[in-house]
PDB file of N, CA and C in Angstrom:
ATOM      1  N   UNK A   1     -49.260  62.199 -76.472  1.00  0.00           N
ATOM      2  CA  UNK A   1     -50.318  61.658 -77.287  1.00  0.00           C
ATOM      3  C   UNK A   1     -50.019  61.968 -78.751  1.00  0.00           C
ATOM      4  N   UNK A   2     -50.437  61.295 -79.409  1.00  0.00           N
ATOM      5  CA  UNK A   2     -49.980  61.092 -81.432  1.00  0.00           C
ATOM      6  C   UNK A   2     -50.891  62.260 -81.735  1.00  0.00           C
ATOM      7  N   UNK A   3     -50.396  62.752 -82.761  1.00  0.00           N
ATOM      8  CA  UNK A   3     -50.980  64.276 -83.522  1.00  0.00           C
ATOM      9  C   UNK A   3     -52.281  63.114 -84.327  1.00  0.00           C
ATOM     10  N   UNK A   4     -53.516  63.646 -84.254  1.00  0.00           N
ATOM     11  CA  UNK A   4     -54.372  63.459 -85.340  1.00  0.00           C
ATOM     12  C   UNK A   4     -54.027  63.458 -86.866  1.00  0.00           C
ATOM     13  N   UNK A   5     -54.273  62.149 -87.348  1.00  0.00           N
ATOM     14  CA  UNK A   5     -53.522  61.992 -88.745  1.00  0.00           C
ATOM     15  C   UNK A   5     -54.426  62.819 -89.927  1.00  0.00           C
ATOM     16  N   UNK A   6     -56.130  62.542 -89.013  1.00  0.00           N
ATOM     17  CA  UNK A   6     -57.165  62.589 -89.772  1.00  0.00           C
ATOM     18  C   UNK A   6     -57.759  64.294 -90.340  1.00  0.00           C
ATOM     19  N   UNK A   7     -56.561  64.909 -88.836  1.00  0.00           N
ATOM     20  CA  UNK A   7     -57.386  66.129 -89.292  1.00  0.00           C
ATOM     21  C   UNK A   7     -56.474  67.060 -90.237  1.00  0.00           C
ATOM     22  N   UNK A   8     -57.224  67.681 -90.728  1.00  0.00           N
ATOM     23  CA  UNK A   8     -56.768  69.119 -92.128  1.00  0.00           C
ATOM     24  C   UNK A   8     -56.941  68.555 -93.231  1.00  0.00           C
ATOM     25  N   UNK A   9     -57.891  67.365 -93.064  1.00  0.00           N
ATOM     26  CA  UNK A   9     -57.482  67.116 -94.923  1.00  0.00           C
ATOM     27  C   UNK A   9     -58.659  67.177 -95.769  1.00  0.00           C
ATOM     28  N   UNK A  10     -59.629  68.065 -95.082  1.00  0.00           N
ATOM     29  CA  UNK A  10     -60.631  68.680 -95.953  1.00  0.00           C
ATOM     30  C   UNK A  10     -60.230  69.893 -97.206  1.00  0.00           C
ATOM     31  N   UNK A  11     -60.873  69.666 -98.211  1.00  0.00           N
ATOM     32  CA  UNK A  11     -60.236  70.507 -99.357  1.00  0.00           C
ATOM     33  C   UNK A  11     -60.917  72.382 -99.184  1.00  0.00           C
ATOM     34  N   UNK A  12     -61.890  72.517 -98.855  1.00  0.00           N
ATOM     35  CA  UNK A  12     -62.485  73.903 -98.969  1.00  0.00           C
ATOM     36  C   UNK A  12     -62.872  74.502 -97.622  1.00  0.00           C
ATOM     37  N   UNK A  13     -62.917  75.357 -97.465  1.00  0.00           N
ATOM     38  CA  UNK A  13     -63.320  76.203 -96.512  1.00  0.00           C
ATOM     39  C   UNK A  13     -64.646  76.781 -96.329  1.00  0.00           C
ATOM     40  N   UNK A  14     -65.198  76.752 -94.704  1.00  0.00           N
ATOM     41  CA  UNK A  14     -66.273  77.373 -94.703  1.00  0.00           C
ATOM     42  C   UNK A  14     -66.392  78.488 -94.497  1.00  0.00           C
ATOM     43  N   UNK A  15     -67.305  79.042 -94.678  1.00  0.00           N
ATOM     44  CA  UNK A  15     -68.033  80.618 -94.716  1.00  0.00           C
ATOM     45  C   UNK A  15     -67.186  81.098 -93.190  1.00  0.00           C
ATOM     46  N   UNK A  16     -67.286  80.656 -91.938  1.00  0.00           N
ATOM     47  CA  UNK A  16     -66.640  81.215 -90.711  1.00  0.00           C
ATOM     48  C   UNK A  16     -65.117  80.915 -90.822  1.00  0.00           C
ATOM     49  N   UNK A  17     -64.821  79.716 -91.043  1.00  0.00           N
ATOM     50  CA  UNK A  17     -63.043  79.317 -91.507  1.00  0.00           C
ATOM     51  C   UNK A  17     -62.677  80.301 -92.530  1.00  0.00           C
ATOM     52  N   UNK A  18     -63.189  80.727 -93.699  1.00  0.00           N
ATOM     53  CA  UNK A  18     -62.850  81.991 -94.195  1.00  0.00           C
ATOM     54  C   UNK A  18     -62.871  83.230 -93.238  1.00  0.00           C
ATOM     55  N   UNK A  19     -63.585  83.083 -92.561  1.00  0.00           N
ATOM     56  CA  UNK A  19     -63.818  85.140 -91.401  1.00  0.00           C
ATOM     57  C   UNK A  19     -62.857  84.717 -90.769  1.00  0.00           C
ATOM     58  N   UNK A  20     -62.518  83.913 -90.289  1.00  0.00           N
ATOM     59  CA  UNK A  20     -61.641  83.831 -88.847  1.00  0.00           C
ATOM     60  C   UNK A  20     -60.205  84.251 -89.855  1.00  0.00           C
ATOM     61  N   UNK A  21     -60.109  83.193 -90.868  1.00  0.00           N
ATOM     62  CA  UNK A  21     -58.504  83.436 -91.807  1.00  0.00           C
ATOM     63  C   UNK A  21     -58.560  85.084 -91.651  1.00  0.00           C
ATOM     64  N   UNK A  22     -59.610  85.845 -92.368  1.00  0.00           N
ATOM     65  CA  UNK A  22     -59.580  87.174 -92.800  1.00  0.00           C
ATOM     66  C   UNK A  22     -59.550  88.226 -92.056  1.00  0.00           C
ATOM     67  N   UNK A  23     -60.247  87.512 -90.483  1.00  0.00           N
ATOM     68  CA  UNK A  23     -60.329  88.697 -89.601  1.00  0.00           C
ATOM     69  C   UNK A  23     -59.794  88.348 -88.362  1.00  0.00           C
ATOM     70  N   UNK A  24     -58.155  88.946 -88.033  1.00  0.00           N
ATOM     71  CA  UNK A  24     -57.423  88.632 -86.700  1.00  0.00           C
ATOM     72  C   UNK A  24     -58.058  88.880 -85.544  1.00  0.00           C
ATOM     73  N   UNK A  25     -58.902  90.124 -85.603  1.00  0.00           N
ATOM     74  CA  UNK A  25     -59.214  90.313 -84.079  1.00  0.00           C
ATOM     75  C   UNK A  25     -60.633  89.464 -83.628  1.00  0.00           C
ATOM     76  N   UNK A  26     -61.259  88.646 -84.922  1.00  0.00           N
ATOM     77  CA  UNK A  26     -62.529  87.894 -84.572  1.00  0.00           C
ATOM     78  C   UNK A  26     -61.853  86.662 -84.404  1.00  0.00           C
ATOM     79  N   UNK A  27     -60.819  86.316 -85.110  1.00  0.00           N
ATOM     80  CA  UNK A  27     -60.349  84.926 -84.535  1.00  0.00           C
ATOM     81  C   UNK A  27     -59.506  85.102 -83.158  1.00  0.00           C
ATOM     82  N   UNK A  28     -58.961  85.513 -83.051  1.00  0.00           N
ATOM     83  CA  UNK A  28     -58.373  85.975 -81.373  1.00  0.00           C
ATOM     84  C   UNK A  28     -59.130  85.645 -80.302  1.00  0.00           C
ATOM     85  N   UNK A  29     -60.507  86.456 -80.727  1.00  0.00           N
ATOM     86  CA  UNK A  29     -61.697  86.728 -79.396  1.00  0.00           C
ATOM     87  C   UNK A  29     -62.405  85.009 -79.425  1.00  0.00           C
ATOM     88  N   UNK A  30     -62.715  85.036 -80.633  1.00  0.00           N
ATOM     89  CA  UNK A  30     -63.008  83.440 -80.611  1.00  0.00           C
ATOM     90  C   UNK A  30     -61.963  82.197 -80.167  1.00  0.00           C
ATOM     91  N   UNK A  31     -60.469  82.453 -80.260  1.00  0.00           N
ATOM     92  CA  UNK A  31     -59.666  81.259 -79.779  1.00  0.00           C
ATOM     93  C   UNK A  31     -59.691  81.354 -78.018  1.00  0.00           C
ATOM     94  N   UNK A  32     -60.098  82.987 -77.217  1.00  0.00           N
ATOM     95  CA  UNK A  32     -59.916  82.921 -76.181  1.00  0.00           C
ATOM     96  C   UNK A  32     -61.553  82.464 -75.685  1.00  0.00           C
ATOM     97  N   UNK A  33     -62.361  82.450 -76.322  1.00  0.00           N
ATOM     98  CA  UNK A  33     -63.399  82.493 -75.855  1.00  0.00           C
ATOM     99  C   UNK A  33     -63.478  80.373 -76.123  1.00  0.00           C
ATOM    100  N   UNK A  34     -62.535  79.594 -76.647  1.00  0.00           N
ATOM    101  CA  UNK A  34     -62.992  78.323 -77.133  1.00  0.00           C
ATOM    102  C   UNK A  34     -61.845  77.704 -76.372  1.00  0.00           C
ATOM    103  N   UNK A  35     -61.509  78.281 -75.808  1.00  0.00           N
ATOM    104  CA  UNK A  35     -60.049  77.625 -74.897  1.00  0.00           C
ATOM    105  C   UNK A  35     -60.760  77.954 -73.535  1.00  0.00           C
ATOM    106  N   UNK A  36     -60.962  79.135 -72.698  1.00  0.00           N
ATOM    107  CA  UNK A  36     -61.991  79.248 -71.588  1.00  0.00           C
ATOM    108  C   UNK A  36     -63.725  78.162 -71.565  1.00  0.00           C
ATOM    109  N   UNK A  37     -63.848  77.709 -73.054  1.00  0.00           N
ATOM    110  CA  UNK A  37     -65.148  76.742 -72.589  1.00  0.00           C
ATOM    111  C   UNK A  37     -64.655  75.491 -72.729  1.00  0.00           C
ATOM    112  N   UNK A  38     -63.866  74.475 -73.700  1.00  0.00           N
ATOM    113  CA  UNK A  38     -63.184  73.382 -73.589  1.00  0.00           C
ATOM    114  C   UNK A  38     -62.018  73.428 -72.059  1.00  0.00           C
ATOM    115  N   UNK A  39     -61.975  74.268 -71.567  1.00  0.00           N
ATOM    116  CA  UNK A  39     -61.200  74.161 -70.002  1.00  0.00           C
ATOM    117  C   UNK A  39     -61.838  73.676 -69.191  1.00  0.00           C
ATOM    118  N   UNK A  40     -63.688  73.731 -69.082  1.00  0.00           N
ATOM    119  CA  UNK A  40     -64.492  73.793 -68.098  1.00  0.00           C
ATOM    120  C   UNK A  40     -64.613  72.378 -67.454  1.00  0.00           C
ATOM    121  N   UNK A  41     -65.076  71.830 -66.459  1.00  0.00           N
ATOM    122  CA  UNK A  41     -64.890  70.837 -65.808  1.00  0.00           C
ATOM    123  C   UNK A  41     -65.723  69.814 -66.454  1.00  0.00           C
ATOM    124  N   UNK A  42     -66.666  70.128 -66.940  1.00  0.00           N
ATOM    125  CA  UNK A  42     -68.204  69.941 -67.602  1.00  0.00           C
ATOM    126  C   UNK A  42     -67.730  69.203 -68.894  1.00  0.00           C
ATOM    127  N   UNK A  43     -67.120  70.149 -69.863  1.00  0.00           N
ATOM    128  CA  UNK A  43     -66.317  69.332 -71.079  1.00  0.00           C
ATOM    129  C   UNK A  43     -65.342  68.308 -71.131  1.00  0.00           C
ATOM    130  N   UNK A  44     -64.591  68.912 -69.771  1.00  0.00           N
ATOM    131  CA  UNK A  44     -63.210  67.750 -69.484  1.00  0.00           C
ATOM    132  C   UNK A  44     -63.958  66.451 -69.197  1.00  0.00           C
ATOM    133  N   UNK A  45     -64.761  66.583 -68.342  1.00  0.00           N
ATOM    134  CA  UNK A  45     -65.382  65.063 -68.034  1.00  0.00           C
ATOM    135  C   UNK A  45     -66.477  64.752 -69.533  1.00  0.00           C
ATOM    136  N   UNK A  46     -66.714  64.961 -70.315  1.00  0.00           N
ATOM    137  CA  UNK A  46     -67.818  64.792 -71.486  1.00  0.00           C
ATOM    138  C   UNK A  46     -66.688  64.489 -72.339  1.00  0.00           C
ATOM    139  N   UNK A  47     -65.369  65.017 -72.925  1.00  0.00           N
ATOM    140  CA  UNK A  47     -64.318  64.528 -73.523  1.00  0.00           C
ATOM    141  C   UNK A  47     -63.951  63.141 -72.999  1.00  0.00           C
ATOM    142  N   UNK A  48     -63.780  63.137 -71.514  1.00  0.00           N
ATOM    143  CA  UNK A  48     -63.449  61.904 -71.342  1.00  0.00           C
ATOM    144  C   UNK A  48     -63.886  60.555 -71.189  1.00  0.00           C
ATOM    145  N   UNK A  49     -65.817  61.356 -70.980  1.00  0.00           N
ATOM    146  CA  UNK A  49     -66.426  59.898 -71.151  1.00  0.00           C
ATOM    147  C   UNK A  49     -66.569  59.206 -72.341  1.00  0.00           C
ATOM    148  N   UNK A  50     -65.989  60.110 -73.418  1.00  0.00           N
ATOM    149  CA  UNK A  50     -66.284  59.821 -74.914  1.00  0.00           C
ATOM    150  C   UNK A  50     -65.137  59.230 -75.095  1.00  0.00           C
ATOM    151  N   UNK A  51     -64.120  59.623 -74.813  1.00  0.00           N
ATOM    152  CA  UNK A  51     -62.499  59.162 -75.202  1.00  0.00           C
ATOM    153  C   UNK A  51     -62.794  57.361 -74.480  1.00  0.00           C
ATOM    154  N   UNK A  52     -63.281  57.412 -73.396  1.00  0.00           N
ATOM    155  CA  UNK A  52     -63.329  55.855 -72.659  1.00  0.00           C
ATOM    156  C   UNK A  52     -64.002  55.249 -73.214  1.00  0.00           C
ATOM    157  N   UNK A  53     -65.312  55.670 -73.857  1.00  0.00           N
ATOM    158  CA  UNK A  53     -66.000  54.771 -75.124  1.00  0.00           C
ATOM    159  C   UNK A  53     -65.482  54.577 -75.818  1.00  0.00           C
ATOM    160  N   UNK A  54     -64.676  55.191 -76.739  1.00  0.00           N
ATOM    161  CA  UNK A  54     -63.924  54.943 -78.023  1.00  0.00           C
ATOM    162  C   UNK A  54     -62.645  53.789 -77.921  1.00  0.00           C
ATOM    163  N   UNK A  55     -61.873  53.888 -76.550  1.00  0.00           N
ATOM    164  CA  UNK A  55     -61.240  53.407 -76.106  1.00  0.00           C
ATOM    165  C   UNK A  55     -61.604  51.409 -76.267  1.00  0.00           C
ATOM    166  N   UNK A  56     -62.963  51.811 -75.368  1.00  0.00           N
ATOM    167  CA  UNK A  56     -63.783  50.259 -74.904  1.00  0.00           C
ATOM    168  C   UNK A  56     -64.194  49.858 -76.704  1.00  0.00           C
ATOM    169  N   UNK A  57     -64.304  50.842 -76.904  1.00  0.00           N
ATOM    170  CA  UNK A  57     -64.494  49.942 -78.449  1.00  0.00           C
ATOM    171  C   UNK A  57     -64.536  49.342 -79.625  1.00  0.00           C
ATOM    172  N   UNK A  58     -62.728  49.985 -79.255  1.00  0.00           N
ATOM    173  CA  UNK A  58     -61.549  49.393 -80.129  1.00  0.00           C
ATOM    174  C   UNK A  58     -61.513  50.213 -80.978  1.00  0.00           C
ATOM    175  N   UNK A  59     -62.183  51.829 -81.042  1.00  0.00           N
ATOM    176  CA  UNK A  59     -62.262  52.533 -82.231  1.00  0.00           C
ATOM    177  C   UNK A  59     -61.346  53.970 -81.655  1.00  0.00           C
ATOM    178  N   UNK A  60     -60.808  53.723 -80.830  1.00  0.00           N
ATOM    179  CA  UNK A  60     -59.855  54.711 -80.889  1.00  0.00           C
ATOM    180  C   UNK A  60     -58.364  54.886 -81.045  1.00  0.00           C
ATOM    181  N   UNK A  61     -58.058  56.039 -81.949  1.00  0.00           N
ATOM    182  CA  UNK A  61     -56.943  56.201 -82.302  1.00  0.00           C
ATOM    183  C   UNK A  61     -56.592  55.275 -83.514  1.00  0.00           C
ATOM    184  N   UNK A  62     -57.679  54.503 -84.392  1.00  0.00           N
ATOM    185  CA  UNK A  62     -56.447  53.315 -85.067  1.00  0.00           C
ATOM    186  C   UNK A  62     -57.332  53.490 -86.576  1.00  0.00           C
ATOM    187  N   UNK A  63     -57.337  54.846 -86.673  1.00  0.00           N
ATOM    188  CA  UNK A  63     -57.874  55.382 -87.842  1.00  0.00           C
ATOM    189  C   UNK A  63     -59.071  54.703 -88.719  1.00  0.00           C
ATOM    190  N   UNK A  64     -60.079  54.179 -88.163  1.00  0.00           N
ATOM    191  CA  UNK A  64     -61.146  53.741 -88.596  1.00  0.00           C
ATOM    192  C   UNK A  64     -62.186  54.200 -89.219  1.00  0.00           C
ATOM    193  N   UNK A  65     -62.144  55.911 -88.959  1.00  0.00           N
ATOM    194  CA  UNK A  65     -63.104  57.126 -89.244  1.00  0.00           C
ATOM    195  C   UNK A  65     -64.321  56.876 -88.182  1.00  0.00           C
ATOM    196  N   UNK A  66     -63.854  55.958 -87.244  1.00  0.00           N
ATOM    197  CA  UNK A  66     -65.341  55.746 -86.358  1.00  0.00           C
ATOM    198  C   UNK A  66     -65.455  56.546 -85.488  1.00  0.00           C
ATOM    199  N   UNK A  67     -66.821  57.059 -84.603  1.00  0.00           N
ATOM    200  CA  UNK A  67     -66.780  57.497 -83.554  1.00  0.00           C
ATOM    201  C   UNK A  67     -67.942  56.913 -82.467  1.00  0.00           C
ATOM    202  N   UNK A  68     -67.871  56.706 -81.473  1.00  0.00           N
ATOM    203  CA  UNK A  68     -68.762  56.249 -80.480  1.00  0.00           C
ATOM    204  C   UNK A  68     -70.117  57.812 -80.395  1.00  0.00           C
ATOM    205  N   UNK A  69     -71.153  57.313 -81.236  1.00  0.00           N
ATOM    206  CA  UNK A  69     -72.492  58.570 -80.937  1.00  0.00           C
ATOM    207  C   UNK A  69     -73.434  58.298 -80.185  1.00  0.00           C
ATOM    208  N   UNK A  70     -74.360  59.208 -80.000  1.00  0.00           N
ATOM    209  CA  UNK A  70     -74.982  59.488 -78.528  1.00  0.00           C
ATOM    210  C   UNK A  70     -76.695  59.173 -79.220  1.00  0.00           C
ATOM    211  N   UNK A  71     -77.010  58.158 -79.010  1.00  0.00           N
ATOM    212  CA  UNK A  71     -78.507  57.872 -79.903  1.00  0.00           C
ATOM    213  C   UNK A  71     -79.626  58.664 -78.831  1.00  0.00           C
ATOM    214  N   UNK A  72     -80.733  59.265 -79.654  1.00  0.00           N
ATOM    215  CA  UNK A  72     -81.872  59.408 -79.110  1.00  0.00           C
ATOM    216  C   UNK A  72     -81.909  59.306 -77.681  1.00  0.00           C
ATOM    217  N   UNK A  73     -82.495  57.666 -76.905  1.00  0.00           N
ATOM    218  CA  UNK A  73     -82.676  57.003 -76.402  1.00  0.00           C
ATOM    219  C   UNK A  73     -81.534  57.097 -74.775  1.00  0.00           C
ATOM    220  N   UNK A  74     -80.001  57.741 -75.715  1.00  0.00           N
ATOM    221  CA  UNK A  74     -78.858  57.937 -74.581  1.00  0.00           C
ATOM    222  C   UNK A  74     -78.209  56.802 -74.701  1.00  0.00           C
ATOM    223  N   UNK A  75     -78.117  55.661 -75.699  1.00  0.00           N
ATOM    224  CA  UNK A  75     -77.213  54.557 -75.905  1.00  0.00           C
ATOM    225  C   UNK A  75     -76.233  55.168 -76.597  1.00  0.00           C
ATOM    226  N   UNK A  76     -74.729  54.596 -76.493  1.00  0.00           N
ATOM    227  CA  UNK A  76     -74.098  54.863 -77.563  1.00  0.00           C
ATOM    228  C   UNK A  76     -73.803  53.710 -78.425  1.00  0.00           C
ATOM    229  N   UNK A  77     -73.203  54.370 -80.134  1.00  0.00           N
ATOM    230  CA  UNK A  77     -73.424  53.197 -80.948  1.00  0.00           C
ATOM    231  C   UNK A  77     -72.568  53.848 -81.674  1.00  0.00           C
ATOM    232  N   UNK A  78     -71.418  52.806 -82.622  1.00  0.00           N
ATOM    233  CA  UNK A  78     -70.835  53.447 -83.510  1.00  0.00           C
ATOM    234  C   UNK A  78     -71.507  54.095 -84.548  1.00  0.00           C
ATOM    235  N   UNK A  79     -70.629  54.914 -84.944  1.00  0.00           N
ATOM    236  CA  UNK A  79     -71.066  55.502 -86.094  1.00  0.00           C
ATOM    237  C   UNK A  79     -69.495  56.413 -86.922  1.00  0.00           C
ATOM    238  N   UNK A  80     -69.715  56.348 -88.207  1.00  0.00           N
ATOM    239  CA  UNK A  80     -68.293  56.859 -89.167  1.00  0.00           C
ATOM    240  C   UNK A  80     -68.447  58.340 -88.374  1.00  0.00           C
ATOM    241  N   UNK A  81     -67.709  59.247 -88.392  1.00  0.00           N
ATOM    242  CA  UNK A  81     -67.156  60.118 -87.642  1.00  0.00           C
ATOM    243  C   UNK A  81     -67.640  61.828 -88.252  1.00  0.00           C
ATOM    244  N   UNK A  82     -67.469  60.963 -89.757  1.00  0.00           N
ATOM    245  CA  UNK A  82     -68.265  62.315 -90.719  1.00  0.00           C
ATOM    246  C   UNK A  82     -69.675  62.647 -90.283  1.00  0.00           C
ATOM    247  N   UNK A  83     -70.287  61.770 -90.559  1.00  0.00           N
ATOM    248  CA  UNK A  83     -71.893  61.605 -90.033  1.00  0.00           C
ATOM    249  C   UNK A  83     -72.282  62.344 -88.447  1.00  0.00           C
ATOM    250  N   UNK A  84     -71.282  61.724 -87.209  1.00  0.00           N
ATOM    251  CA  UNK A  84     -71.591  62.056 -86.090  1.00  0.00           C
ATOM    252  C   UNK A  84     -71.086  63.640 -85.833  1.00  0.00           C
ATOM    253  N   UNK A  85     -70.160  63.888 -86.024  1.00  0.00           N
ATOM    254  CA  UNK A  85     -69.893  65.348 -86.038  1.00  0.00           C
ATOM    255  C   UNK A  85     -70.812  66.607 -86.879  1.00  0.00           C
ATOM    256  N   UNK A  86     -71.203  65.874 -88.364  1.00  0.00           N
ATOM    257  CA  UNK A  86     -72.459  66.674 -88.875  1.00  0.00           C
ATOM    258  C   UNK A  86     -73.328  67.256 -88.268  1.00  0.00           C
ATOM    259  N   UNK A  87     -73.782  66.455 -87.403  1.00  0.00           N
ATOM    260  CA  UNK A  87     -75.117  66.286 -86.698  1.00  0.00           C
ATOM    261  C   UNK A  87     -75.673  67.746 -86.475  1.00  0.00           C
ATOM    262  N   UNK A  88     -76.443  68.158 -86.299  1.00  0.00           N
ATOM    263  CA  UNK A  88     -76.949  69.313 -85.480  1.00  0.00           C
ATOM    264  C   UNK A  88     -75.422  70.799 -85.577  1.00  0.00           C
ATOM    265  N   UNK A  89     -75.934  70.799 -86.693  1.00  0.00           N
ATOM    266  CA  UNK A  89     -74.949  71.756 -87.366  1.00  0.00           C
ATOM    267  C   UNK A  89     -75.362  73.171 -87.932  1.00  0.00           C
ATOM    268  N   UNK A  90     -76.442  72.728 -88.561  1.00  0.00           N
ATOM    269  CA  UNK A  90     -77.459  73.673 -88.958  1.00  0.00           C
ATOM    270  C   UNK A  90     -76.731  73.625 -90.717  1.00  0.00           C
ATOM    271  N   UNK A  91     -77.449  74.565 -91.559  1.00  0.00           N
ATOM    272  CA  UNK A  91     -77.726  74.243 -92.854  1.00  0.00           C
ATOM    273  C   UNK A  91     -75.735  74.921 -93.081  1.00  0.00           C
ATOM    274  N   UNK A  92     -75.535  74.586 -93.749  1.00  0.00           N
ATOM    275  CA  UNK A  92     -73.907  74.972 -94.859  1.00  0.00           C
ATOM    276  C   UNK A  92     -74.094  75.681 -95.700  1.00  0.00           C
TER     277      UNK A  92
END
């Protein structure tokens, strides 16, 4: 599969992307602890029902900034990629 073109090309760092740079043994515990929950059967199938939307809707992989999001209601609907990942983030 093609390396993501889109990702690293944010200019600044956040408050935790700074701790993790600064502190080895909190980023460690956190890479083992984010590799044991993206393994789970639960995510693999939620990755992939998303990857098959994106797929069906011509917005994957072909650098559009789009992403297939999850409305209210449980429809999905495009949306730019910045926006949908924001979401429910809590304050910056």
């Amino acid at each position: 599969m093609a390396r993501n073109t889109l990702a690293g090309k944010s200019k600044g760092k956040s408050k935790s992307a700074k701790h993790y740079a600064a502190n080895k043994k909190s980023r460690k515990k956190k890479q083992e602890y984010d590799k044991e929950y993206h393994s789970t059967t639960k995510r693999k199938k939620y990755r992939s029902k998303l990857n098959a939307k994106n797929r069906k809707a011509g917005t994957y992989g072909n650098k559009d900034g789009k992403d297939m999001s999850h409305t209210k209601k449980g429809k999905m609907v495009k949306e730019r990629q910045s926006k949908n990942r924001a979401r429910n983030r809590g304050k910056k």
